[in-house]
Structures are given as structure tokens and as C-alpha cells.
Protein backbone atom coordinates (compact mmCIF):
# COMPACT_ATOMS: atom_id res chain seq x y z
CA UNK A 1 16.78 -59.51 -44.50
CA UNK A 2 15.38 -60.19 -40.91
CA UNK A 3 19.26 -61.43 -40.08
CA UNK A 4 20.60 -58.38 -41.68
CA UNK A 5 18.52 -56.12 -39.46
CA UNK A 6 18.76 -57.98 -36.07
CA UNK A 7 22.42 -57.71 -36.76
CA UNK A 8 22.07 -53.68 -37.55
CA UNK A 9 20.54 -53.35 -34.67
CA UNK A 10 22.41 -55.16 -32.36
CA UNK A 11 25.26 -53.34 -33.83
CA UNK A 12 23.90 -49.82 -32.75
CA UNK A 13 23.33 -50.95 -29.26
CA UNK A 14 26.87 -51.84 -28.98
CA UNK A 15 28.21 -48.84 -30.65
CA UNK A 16 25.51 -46.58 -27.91
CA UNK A 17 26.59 -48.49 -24.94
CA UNK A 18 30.29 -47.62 -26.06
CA UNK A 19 29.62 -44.10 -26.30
CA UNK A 20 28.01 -43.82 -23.11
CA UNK A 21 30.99 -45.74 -21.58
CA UNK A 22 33.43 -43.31 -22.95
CA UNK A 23 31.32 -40.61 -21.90
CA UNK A 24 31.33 -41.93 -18.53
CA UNK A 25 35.21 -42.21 -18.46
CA UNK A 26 35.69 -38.43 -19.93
CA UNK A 27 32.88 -37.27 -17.28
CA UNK A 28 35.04 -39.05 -14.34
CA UNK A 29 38.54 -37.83 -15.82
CA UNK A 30 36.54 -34.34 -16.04
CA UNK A 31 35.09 -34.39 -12.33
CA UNK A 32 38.74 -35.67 -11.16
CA UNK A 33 40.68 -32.83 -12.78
CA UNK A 34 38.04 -30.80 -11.67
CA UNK A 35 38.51 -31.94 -8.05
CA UNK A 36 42.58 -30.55 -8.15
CA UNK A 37 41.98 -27.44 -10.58
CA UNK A 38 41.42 -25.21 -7.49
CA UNK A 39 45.14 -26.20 -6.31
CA UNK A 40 46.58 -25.29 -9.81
CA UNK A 41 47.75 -22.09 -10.59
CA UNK A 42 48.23 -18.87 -9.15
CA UNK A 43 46.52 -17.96 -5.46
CA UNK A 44 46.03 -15.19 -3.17
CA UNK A 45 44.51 -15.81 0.41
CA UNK A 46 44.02 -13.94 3.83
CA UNK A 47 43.01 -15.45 6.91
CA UNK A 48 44.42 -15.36 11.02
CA UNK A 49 46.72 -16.70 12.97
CA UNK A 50 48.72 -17.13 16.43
CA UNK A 51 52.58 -17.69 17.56
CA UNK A 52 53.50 -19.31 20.18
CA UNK A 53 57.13 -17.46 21.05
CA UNK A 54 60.12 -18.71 22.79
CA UNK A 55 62.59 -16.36 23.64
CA UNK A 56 66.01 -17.21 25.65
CA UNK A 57 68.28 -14.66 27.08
CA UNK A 58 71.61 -16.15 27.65
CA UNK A 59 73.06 -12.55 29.41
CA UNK A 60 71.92 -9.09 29.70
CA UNK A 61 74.67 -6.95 29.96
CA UNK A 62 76.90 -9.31 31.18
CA UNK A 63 74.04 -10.78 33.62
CA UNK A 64 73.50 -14.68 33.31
CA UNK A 65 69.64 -14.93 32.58
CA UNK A 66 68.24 -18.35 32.90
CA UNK A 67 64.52 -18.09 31.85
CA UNK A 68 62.03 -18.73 29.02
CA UNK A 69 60.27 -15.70 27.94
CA UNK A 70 56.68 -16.97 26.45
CA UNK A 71 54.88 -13.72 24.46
CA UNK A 72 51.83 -14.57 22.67
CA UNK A 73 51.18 -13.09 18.76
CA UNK A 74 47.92 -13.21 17.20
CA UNK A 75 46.62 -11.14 13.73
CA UNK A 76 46.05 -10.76 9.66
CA UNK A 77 48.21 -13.29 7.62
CA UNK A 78 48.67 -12.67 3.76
CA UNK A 79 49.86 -14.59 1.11
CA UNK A 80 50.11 -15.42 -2.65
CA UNK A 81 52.08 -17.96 -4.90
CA UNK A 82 51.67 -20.20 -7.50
CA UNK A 83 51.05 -23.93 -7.56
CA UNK A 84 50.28 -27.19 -9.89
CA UNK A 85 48.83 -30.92 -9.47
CA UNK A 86 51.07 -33.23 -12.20
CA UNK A 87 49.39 -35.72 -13.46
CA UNK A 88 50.63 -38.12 -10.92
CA UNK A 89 49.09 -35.86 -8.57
CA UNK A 90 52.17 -34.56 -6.70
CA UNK A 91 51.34 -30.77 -5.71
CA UNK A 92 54.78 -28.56 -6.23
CA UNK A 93 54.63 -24.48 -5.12
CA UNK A 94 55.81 -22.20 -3.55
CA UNK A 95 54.29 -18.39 -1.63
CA UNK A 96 55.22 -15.60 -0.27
CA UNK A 97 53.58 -14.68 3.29
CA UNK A 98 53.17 -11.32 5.23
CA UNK A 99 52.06 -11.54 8.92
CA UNK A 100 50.64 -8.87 10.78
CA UNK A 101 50.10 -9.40 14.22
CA UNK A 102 49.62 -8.05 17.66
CA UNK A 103 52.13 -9.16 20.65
CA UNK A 104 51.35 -10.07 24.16
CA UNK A 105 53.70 -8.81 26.58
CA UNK A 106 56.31 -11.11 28.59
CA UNK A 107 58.49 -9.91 31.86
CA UNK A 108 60.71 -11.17 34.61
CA UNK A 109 63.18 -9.48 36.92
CA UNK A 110 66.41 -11.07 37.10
CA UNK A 111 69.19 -10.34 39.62
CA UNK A 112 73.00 -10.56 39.50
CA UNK A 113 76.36 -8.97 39.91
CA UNK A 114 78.73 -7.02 37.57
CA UNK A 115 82.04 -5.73 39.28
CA UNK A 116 80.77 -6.88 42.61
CA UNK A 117 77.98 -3.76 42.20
CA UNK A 118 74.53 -5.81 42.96
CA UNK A 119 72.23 -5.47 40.05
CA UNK A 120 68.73 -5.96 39.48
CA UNK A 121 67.10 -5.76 35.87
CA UNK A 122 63.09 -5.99 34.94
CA UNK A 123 63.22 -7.20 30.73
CA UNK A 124 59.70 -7.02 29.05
CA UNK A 125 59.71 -8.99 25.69
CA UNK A 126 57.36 -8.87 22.88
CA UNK A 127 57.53 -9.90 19.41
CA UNK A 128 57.32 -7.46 16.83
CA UNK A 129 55.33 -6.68 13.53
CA UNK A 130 55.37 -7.28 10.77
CA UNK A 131 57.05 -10.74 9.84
CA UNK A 132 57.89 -12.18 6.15
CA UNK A 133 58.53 -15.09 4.52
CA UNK A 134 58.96 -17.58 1.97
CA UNK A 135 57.60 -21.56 1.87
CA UNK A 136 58.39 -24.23 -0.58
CA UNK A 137 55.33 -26.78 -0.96
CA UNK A 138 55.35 -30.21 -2.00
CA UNK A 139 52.12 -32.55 -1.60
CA UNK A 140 49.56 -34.86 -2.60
CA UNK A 141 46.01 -34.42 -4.27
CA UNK A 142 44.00 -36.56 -3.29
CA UNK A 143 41.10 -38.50 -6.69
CA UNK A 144 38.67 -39.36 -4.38
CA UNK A 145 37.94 -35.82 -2.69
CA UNK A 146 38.80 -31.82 -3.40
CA UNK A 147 41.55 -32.61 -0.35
CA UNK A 148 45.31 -31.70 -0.76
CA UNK A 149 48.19 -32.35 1.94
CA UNK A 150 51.14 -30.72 1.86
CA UNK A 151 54.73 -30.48 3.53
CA UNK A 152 55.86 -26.71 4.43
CA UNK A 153 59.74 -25.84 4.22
CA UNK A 154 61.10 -22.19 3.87
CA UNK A 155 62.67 -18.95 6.17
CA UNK A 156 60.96 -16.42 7.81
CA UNK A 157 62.09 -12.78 8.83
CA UNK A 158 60.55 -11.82 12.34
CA UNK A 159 61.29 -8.97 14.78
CA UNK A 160 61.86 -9.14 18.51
CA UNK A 161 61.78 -6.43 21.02
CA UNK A 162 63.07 -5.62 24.83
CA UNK A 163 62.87 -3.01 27.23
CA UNK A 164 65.31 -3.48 29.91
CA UNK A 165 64.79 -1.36 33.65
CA UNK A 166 68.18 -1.76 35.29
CA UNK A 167 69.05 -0.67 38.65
CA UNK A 168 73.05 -0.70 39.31
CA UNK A 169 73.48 0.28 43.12
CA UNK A 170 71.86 3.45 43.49
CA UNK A 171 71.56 4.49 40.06
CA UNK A 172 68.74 3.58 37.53
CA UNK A 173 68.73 2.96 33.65
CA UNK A 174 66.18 2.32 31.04
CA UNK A 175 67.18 1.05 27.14
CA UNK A 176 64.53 -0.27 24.42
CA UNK A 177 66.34 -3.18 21.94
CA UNK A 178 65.02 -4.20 18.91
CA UNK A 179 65.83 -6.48 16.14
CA UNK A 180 65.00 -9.10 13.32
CA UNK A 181 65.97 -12.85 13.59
CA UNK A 182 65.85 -14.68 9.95
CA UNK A 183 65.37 -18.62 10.72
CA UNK A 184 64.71 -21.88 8.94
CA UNK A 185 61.01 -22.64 9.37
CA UNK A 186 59.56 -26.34 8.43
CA UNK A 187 55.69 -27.53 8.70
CA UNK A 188 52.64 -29.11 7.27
CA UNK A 189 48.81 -28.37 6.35
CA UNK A 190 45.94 -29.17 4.63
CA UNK A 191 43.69 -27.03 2.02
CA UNK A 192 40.03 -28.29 1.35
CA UNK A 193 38.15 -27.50 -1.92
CA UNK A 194 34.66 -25.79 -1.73
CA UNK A 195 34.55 -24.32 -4.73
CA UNK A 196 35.36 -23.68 -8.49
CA UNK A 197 38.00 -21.28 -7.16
CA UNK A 198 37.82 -21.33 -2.95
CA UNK A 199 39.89 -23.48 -0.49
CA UNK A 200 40.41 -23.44 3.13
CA UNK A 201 43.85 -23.97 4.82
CA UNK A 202 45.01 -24.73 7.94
CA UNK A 203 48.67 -24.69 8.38
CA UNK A 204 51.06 -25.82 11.60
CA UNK A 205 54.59 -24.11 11.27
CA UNK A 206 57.68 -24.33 13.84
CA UNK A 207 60.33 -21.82 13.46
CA UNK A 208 63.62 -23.19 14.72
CA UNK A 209 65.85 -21.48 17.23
CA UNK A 210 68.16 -19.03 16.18
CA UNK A 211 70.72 -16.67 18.39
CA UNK A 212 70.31 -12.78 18.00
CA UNK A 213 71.72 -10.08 19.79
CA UNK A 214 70.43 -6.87 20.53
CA UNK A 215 72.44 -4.16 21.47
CA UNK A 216 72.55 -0.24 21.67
CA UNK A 217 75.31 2.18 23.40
CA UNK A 218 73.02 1.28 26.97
CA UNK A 219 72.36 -2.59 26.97
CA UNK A 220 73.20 -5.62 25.49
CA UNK A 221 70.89 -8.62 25.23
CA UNK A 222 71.83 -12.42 23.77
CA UNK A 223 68.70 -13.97 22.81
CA UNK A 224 67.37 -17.65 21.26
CA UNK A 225 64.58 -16.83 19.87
CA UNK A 226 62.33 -19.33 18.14
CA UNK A 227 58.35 -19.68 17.60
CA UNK A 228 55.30 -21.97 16.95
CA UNK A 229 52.71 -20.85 14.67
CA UNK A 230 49.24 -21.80 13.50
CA UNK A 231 47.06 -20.24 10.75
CA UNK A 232 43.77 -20.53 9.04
CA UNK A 233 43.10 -19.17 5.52
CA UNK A 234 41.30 -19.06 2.84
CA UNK A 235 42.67 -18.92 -0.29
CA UNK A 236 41.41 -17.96 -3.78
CA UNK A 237 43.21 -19.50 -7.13
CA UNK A 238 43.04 -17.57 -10.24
């Protein structure tokens, strides 16, 4: 009988220190899905950012312009998508993006020659709002912390304007140009966890270099226009 209860007993211990351990592993499987459910699912966020522009004219009206217009944009940037960690922990998405942002001014004067009548030409570029896009997102969760990592590939729609002050011999013209570029756009970023439903994002995208031309019945403007951009947000995931 004493056999039969040291053996009962021992028995229970075993069978409680296998519970706890299997508590232990659903706890840890619970804390790590908790750690990517904030990545999962559909996400709206706002935050700021700033481009960094490069604009290019190759001639303005039929004037060879060799320099590197530099206008600064900085303002609101929107978004929303959708988004899920597999189980290998592979992040796949995609979002949409809205940017809103006020343009620095850039100008040079330029001189030249068309028909052997001397002509000089002030352009002012700016970059226009509002810009939209689209971004594909593949990355990694990361077990160990609420961190994911991601790679950023997608298009962007984004609006350029020029006012060109010509003077041809003794006579003066004015013309205002406008237009939208749509270009290939790649980058990377990084979201951090905080809570249930918050992350924070920081995001580094290059838009590459695309040709546009801008013309009306006055001027005529070749441009390569292509930008930098960094943004912080804060994104919510429903």
C-alpha cells in the first residue's frame, strides 16, 4: 500500500510538471504570435516626411541647360494596406500612399542662342502636390522582438512644375509648365511594435529617374526628374 501510494504520487508530480511545461510552450507560442499580430492584417497610418528632388533640364526651348535643380518637399503622408506574418515569418503586403507636401523653390538663369538672337531664361522649379502611389512589401518578423524589416518596391505618380522668364533680344516672355512623372520607386524600412495594435515606421525610398516634358503653346521644357524620400509613421492595424 505504501508502494502503491509513493508511486501515485510520484505519478501526479510528473503529470503537473508536464502540464506546466506545456503551458509554458503555449504561453511562449502565445507571446511569439503575439509579438507579429500587430503586422497582420489590415493598417492605416499617418505620419511626415521629406524629398530630396533632382530635376534635369536637358533644353528649354531649344536652349541646352546643363544644371541640377535641387527643390526640397516636406508634409502629411497617408497610407493603408493589408499585410500577414506566415508561419515561417516572411511578412508579404502591399499599400497604397498619398503624400501631401509643401515644395521649396529652386532657380537658375541660363543663357544661350536660338537663331543667332541671344537669349537669357530665369526657370524656377518646384515639385508639386499631391503625389500617389503603390508599394509591394516583402520582409521578415523577427521571434525574439515586436521588430519587422521589410524591402519596398512599387511606382509613384508625382507632379513637377516650372516657370520660365525668357528674354529674346528686346522682347520678354513668361510661361508656367506643369506636369506628372510616373516612375519605378524601390526602398526599405523598419516598423517597431508598441502595442496591441500601434507600430512605428521609418521608411527610405529612391525614386528613379524618369524623362518628362513639359510643354504649352509658349515653352518647352525636357526634364529628368527623379527624388529621394524619407518618412516616419505610425501605423495602426485593425
Amino acid at each position: 500500500m505504501k508502494k502503491l501510494s509513493m508511486l501515485l504520487t510520484a505519478g501526479l508530480v510528473c503529470t503537473h510538471a508536464s502540464i506546466c511545461q506545456a503551458n509554458d510552450v503555449v504561453d511562449q507560442e502565445g507571446a511569439a504570435s503575439g509579438e507579429s499580430s500587430a503586422f497582420s492584417g489590415f493598417f492605416a497610418g499617418v505620419g511626415g516626411g521629406t524629398d530630396f528632388c533632382s530635376v534635369e533640364p536637358k533644353s528649354v526651348s531649344g536652349i541646352d541647360a546643363k544644371y541640377t535643380f535641387k527643390p526640397k518637399a516636406f508634409g502629411l503622408v497617408l497610407i493603408a494596406g493589408y499585410g500577414q506574418v506566415l508561419e515561417n515569418q516572411i511578412y508579404i503586403g502591399g499599400e497604397l500612399d498619398i503624400s501631401l507636401k509643401y515644395s521649396s523653390k529652386a532657380d537658375k538663369t541660363i543663357t544661350g542662342k536660338v537663331d543667332n538672337v541671344n537669349v537669357e531664361a530665369k526657370i524656377e522649379i518646384k515639385r508639386l502636390v499631391a503625389s500617389f502611389g503603390g508599394l509591394f512589401k516583402l520582409g521578415y518578423c523577427f521571434d525574439s522582438a515586436p521588430i519587422l524589416v521589410y524591402g519596398l518596391l512599387g511606382f509613384e505618380s508625382w507632379g513637377i512644375g516650372c516657370s520660365v522668364a525668357a528674354t529674346l533680344g528686346n522682347k520678354s516672355e513668361t510661361a508656367s509648365l506643369s506636369g506628372r512623372t510616373t516612375a519605378l520607386r524601390l526602398g526599405a524600412g523598419a516598423s517597431y511594435k508598441f502595442d496591441e495594435n500601434w507600430s512605428v515606421r521609418l521608411d527610405l525610398i529612391y525614386s528613379f529617374k524618369k524623362e518628362n516634358e513639359l510643354k504649352n503653346k509658349d515653352a518647352a521644357i525636357k526634364l529628368d526628374c527623379g527624388k529621394f524620400e524619407i518618412r516616419a509613421l505610425a501605423a495602426y492595424n485593425f
